[in-house]
Protein backbone atom coordinates (compact mmCIF):
# COMPACT_ATOMS: atom_id res chain seq x y z
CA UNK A 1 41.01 -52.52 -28.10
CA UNK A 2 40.30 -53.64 -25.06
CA UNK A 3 42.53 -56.53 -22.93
CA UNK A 4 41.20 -55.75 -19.27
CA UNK A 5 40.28 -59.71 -19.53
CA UNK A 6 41.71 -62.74 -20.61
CA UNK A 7 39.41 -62.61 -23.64
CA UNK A 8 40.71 -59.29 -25.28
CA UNK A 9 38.66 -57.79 -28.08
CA UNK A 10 39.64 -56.08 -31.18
CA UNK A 11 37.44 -54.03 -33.42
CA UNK A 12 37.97 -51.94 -36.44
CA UNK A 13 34.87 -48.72 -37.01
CA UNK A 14 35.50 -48.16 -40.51
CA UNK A 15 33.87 -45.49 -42.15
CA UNK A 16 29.87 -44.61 -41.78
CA UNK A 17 28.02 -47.40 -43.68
CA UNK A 18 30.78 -49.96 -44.48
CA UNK A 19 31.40 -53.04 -42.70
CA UNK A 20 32.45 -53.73 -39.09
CA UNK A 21 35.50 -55.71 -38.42
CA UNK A 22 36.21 -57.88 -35.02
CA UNK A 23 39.04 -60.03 -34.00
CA UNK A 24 38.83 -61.77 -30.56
CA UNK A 25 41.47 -63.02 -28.21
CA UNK A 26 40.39 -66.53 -26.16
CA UNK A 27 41.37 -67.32 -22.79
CA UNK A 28 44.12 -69.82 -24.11
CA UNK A 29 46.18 -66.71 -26.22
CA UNK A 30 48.94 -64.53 -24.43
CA UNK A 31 47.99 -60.99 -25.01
CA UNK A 32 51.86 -60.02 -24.90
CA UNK A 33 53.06 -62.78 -27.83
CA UNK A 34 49.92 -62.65 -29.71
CA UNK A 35 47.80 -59.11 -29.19
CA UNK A 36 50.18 -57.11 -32.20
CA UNK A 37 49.82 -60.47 -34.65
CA UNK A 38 45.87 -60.09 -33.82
CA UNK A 39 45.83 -56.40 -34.38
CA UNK A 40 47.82 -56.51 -37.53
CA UNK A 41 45.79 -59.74 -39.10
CA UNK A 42 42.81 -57.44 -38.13
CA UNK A 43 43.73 -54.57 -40.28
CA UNK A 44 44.82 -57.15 -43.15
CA UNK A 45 40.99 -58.48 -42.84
CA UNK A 46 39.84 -55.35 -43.03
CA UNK A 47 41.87 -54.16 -45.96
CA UNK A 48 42.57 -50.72 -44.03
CA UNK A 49 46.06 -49.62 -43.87
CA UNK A 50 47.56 -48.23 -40.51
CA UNK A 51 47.83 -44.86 -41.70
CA UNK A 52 44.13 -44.91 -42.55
CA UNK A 53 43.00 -45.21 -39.06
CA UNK A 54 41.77 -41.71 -37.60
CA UNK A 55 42.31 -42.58 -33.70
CA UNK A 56 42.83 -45.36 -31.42
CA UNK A 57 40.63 -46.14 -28.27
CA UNK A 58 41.90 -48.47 -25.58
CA UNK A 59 40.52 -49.31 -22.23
CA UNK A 60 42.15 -48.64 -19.22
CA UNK A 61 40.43 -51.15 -16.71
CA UNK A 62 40.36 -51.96 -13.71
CA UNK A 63 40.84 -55.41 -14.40
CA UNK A 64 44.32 -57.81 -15.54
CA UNK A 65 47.38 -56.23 -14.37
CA UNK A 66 49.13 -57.67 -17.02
CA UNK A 67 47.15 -57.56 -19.99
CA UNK A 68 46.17 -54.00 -19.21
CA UNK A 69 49.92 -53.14 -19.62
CA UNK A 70 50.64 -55.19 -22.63
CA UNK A 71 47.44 -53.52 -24.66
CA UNK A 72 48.11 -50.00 -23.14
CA UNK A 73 51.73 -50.29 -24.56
CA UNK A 74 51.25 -51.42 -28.13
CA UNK A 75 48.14 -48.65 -28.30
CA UNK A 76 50.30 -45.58 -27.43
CA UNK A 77 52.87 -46.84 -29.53
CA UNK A 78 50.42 -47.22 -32.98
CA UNK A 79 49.27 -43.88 -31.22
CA UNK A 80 52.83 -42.22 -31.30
CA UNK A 81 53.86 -43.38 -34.40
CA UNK A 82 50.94 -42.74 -36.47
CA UNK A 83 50.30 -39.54 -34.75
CA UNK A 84 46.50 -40.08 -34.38
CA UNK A 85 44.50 -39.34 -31.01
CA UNK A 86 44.13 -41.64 -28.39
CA UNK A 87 40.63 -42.14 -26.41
CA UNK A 88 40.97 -43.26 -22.89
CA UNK A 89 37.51 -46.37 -22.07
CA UNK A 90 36.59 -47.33 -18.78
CA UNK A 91 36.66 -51.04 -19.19
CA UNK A 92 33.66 -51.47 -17.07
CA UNK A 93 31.66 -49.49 -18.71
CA UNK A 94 32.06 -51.76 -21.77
CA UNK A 95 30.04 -54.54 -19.48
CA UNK A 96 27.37 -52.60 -18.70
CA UNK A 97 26.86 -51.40 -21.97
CA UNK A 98 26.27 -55.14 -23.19
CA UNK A 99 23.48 -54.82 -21.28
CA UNK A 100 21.46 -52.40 -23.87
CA UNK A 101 17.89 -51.41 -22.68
CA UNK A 102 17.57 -54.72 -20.45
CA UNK A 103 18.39 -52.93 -17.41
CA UNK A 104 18.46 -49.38 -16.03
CA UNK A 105 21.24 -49.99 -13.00
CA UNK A 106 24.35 -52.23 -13.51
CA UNK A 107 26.95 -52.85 -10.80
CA UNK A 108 30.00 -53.80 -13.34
CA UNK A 109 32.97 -55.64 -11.70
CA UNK A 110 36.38 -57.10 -12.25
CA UNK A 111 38.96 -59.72 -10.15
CA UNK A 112 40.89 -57.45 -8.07
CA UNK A 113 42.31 -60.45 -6.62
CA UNK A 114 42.60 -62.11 -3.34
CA UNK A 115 39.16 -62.36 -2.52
CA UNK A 116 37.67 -58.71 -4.10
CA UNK A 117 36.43 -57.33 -6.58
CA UNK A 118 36.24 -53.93 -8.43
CA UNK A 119 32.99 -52.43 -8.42
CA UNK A 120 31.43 -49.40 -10.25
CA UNK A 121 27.56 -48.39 -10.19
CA UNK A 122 26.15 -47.54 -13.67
CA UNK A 123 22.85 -45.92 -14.69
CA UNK A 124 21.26 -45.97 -17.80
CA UNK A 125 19.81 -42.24 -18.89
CA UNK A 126 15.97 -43.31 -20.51
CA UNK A 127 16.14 -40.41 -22.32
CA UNK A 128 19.42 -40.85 -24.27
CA UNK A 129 20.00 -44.36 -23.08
CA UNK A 130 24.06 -43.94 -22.44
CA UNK A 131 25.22 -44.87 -19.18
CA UNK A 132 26.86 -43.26 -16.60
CA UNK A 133 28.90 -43.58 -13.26
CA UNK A 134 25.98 -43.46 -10.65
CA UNK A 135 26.36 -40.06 -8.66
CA UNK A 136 29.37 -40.05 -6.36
CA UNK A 137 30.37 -43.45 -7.55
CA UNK A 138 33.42 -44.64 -8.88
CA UNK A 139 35.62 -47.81 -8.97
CA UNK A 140 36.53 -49.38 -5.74
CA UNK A 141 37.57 -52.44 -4.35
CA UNK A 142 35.13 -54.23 -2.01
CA UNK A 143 34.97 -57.73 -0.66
CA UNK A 144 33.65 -60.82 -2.39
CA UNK A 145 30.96 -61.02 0.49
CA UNK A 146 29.98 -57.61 0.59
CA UNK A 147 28.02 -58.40 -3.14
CA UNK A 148 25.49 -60.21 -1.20
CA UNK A 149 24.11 -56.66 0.30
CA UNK A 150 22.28 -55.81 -2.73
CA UNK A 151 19.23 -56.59 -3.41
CA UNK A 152 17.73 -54.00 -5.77
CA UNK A 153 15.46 -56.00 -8.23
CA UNK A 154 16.52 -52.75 -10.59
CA UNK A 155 20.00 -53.40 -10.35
CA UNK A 156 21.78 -56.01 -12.14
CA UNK A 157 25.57 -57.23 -11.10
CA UNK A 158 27.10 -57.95 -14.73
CA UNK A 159 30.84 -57.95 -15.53
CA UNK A 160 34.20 -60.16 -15.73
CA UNK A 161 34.24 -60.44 -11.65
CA UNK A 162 31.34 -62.26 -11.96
CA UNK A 163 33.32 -65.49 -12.84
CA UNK A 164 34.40 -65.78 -9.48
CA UNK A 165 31.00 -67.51 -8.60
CA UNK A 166 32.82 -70.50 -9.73
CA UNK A 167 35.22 -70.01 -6.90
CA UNK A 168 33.50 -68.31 -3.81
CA UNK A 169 29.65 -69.43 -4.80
CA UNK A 170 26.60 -67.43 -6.28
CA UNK A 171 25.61 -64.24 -4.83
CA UNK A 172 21.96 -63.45 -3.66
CA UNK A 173 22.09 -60.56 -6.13
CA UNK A 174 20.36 -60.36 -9.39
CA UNK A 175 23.23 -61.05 -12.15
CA UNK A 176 23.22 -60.77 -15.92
CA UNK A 177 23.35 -63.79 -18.43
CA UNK A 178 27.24 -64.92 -18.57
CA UNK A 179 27.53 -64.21 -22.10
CA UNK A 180 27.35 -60.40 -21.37
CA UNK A 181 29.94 -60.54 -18.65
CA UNK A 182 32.68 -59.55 -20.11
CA UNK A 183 33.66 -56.59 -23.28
CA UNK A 184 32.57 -57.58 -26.50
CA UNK A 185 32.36 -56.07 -29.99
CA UNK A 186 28.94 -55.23 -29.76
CA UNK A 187 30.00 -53.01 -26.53
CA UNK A 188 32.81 -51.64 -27.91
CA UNK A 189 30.94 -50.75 -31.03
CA UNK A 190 28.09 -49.35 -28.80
CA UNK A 191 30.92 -47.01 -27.24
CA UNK A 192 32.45 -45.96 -30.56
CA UNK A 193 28.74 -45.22 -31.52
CA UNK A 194 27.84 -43.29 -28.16
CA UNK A 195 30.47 -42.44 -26.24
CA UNK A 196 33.88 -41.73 -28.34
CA UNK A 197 33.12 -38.10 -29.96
CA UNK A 198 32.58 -36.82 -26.30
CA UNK A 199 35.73 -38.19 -25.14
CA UNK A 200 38.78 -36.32 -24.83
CA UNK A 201 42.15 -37.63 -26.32
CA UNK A 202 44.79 -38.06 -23.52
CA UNK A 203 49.02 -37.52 -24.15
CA UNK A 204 49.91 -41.24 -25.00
CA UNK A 205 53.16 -40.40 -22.81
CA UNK A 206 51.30 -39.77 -19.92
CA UNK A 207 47.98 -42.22 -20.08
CA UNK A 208 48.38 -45.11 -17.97
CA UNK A 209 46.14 -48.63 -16.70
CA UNK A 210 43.56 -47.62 -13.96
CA UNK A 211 45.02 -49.60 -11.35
CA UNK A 212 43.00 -48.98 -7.62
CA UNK A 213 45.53 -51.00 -5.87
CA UNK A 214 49.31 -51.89 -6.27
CA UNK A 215 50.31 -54.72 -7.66
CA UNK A 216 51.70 -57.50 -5.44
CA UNK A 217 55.51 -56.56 -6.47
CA UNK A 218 54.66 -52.62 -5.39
CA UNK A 219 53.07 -54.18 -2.14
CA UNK A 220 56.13 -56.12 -1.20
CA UNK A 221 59.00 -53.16 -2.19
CA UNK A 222 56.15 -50.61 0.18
CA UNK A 223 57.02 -53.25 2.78
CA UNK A 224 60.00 -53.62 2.58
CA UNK A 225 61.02 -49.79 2.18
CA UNK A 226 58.95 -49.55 5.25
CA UNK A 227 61.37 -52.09 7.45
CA UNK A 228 64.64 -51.32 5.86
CA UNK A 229 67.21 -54.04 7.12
CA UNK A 230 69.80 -52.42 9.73
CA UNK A 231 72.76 -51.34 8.22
């Protein structure tokens, strides 16, 4: 599962050969009232049982504070209670690979909110055509305006930030078709297929969201612990 965006996805691997199953969550559902009725009407559609599921992989983000939480939560519980393994995804990732063999170099990003963005550089190995973090990069934050710097016809800005052009304007940058913004099935399918038997599980009790910056309540309590009022 992955609910980095306000369009979560759902997606059941069964085994080698047998159908795929997808569930999707719009932009008009609440992950935290309606992600565990989408996961369990998944399973139903699938005719799986909980117990029959091997492992559970959840991204991590960057991306909604909230939403992050909410799917983290209900995927180390299923995790905990059915004692299976639980695969840490880099929710960026999932953008670039939606991008398949169109493009070699992806700059993924997500809202970080007031104005930014977080950014990762991915490159896509020809020979065994996963990608990868570029070398030395990982997720930052960086400025709305500082997208404009990048020029690279090889490198293609893709990801769930991207729908900020609505707000602050198009970038000079090259950027991928909309509908590959943002994690889909297809992606998360691609990772299952690619990406999960090299991944290590993680402790459920000690996994948490990939969050680059406090939230705005953390902000405010570093404040204010920072000007305590005079006794």
């Amino acid at each position: 599962m992955d609910t980095s965006t306000r369009n979560g996805v759902l997606v059941v691997r069964n085994s080698p050969g047998s159908p795929n199953f997808t569930a999707r969550l719009d932009s008009a559902i609440t992950h935290g009232r309606d992600l565990a009725p989408a996961i369990k009407a998944l399973m139903d559609s699938s005719s799986l049982r909980f117990d029959d599921l091997k492992s559970i992989a959840v991204g991590l983000g960057p991306g909604s504070y909230t939403g992050l939480r909410v799917g983290l939560a209900i995927a180390k519980t299923l995790a905990e209670v059915l004692n299976i393994e639980l695969l840490p995804v880099d929710s960026l990732l999932l953008s670039a690979l939606n991008l398949g063999p169109r493009a070699n170099q992806a700059l993924c990003l997500a809202d970080a909110q007031r104005g930014s963005v977080y950014q990762c550089h991915y490159t896509r190995n020809p020979d065994t055509q996963l990608w990868h973090n570029a070398p030395g990069e990982e997720p930052k934050i960086v400025d709305w305006t500082e997208l404009n710097q990048y020029s690279d016809k090889d490198l293609i800005l893709t990801g769930p930030g991207l729908a900020l052009i609505s707000k602050f304007g198009p970038l000079k940058a090259q950027t991928a078709d909309p509908n590959l913004w943002n994690p889909s099935s297809d992606s998360m399918f691609a990772w299952l297929d690619g990406y999960a038997a090299q991944t290590s599980p993680v402790d459920p009790l000690r996994i948490e969201p990939f969050y680059i910056r406090p939230s705005a309540a953390e902000e405010k309590k570093a404040v204010t612990d920072s000007h305590p009022h005079p006794q």
